[in-house]
Protein backbone atom coordinates (compact mmCIF):
# COMPACT_ATOMS: atom_id res chain seq x y z
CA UNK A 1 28.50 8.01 4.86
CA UNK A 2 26.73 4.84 5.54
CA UNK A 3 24.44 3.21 2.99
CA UNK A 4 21.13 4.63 5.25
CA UNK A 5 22.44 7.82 5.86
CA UNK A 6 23.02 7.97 1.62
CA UNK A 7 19.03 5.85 1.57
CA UNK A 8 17.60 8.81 3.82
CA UNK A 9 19.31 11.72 1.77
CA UNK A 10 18.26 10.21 -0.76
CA UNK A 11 14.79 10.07 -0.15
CA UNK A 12 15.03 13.67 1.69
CA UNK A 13 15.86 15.18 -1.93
CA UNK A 14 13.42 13.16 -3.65
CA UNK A 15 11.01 15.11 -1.23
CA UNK A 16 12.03 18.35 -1.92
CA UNK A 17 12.31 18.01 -5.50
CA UNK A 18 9.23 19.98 -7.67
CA UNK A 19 9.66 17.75 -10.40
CA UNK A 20 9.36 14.25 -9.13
CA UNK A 21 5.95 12.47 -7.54
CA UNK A 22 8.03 10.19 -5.22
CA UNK A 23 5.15 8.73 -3.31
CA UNK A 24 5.57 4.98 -5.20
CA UNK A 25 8.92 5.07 -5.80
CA UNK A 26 11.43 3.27 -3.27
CA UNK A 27 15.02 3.22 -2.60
CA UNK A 28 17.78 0.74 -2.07
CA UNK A 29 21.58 1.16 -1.27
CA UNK A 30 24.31 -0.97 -1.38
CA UNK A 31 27.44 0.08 -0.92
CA UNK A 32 27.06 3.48 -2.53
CA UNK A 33 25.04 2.26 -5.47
CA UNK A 34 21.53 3.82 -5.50
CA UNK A 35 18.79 1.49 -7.34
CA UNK A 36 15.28 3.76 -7.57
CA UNK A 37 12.14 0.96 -8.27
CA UNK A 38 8.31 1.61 -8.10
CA UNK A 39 6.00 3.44 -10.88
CA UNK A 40 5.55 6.86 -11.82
CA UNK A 41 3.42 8.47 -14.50
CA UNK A 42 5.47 10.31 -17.17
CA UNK A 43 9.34 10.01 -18.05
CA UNK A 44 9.53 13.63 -16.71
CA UNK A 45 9.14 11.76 -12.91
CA UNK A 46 11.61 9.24 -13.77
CA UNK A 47 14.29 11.12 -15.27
CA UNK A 48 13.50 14.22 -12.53
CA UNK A 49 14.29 11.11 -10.01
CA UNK A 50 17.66 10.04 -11.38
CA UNK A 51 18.80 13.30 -11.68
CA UNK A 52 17.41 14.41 -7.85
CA UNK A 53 19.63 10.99 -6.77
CA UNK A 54 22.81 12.44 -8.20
CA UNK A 55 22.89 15.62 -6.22
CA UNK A 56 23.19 13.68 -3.23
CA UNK A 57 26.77 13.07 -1.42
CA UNK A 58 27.90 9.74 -1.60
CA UNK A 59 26.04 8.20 -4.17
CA UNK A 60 28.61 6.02 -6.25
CA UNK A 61 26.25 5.01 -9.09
CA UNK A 62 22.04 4.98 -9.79
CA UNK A 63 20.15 2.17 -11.54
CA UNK A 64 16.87 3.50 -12.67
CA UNK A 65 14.29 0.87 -12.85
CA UNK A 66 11.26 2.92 -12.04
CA UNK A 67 8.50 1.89 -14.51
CA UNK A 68 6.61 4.56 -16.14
CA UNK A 69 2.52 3.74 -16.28
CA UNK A 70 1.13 6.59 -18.47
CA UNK A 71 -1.73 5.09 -19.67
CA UNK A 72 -5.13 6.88 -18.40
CA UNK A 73 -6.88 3.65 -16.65
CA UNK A 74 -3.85 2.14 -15.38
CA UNK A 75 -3.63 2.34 -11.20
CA UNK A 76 -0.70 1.17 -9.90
CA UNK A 77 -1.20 -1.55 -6.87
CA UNK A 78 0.43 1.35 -4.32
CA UNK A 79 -2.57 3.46 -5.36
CA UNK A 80 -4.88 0.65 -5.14
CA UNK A 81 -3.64 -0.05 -1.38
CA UNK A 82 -4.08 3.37 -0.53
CA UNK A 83 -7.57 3.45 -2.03
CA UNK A 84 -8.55 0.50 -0.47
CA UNK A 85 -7.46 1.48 2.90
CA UNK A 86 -9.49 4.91 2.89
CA UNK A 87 -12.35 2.95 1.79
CA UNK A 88 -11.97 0.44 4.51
CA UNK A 89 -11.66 3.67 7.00
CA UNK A 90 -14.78 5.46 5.28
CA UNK A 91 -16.90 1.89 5.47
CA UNK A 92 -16.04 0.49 8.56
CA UNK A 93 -14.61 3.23 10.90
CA UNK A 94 -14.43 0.93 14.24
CA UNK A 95 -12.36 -1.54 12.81
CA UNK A 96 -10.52 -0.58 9.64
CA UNK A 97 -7.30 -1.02 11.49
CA UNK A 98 -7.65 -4.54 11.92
CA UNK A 99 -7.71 -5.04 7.76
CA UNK A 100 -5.08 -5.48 6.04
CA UNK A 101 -4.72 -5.36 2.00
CA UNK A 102 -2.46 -6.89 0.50
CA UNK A 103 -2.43 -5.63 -3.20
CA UNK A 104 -0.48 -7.68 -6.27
CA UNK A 105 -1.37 -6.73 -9.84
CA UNK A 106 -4.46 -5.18 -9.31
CA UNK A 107 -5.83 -8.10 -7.23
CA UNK A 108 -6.54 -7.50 -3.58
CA UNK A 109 -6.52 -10.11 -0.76
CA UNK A 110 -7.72 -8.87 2.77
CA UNK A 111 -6.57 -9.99 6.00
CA UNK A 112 -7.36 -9.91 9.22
CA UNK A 113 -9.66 -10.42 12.31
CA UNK A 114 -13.14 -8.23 12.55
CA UNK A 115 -16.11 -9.25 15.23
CA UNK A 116 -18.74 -9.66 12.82
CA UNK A 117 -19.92 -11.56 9.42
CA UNK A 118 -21.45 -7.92 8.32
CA UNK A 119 -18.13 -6.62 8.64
CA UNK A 120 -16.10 -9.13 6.42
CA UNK A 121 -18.85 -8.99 3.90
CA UNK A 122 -18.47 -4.84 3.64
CA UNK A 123 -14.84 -4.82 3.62
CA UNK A 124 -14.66 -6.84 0.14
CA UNK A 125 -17.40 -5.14 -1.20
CA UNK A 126 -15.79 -1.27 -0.44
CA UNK A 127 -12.55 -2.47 -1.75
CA UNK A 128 -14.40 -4.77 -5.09
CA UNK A 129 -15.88 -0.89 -5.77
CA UNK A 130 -12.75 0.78 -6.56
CA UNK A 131 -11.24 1.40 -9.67
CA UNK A 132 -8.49 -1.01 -10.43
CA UNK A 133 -9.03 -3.70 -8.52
CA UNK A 134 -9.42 -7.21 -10.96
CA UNK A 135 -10.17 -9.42 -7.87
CA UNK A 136 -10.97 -9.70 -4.57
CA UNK A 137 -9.66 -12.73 -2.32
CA UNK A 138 -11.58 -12.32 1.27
CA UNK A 139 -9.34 -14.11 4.05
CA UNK A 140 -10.71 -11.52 7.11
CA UNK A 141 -11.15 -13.97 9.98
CA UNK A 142 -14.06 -13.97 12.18
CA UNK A 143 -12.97 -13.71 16.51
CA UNK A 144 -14.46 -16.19 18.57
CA UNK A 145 -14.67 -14.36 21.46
CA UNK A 146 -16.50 -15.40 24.72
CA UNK A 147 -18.17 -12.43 25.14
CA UNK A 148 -19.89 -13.02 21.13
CA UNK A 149 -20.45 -16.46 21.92
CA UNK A 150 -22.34 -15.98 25.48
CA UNK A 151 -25.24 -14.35 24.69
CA UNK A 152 -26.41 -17.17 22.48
CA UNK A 153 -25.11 -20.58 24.85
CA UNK A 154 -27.32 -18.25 27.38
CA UNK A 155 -30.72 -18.53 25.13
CA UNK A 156 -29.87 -22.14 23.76
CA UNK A 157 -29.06 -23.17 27.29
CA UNK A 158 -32.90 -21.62 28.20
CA UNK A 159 -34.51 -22.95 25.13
């Protein structure tokens, strides 16, 4: 077996396993060796993990370095993206898919292009809202297109 057919088994049985959350936890391979990383909540998750990883076929060895975060107001920066993108879809449903967060340690930058300043300003104030988030770094570019810029060259031209 190659190291992504063992990756994709892997992650298969993670799937199907009852006793593991596996949505922030990835997976590595190299050369047999399986190393699990991301967060889970309880040590039931983490040890439920390792011991979903050795029921696969070819997995040589597992290192375990999935870090539990128990505590009640802790939310993990993969939960924090996710939030932040619903919230950009619930806000600003026309162009949510052009803003991108980019979550470290509970501090969210957002990038991007929208059309307008209303836009920008909306996007870091839906994502500020959430619980979680310490900061919020606002890099969405504005377009400069033609078509925005016409209208008003057309009444300063006039005026």
């Amino acid at each position: 077996m190659t190291d992504d057919d063992i990756r994709a088994s892997v992650e298969a049985e993670l799937r199907a396993c009852p006793d593991v959350d596996e949505t922030d936890i990835a997976v590595k391979v190299t050369r047999g060796t399986v190393l699990l990383t991301g967060f889970v909540r309880n040590l039931f998750h983490k040890y439920g993990a390792e011991d979903a990883v050795t029921r696969v076929a070819g997995v040589v060895a597992v290192a375990n370095d999935i870090q539990v975060q128990s505590l009640p107001d802790y939310v993990s920066d993969p939960e924090i993206a996710r939030r932040a993108i619903a919230a950009l879809r619930r806000q600003l449903p026309l162009c949510w898919e052009q803003i991108r967060p980019v979550v470290r340690r509970g501090r969210v930058t957002l990038e991007g292009t929208v059309e307008w300043i209303h836009q920008r300003e909306e996007a870091a104030a839906a994502v500020g809202r959430l619980r979680g988030v310490v900061s919020v770094v606002n890099s969405i570019a504005l377009a400069s297109s033609a078509q925005s810029r016409g209208p008003l060259r057309q009444l300063t031209a006039a005026g």
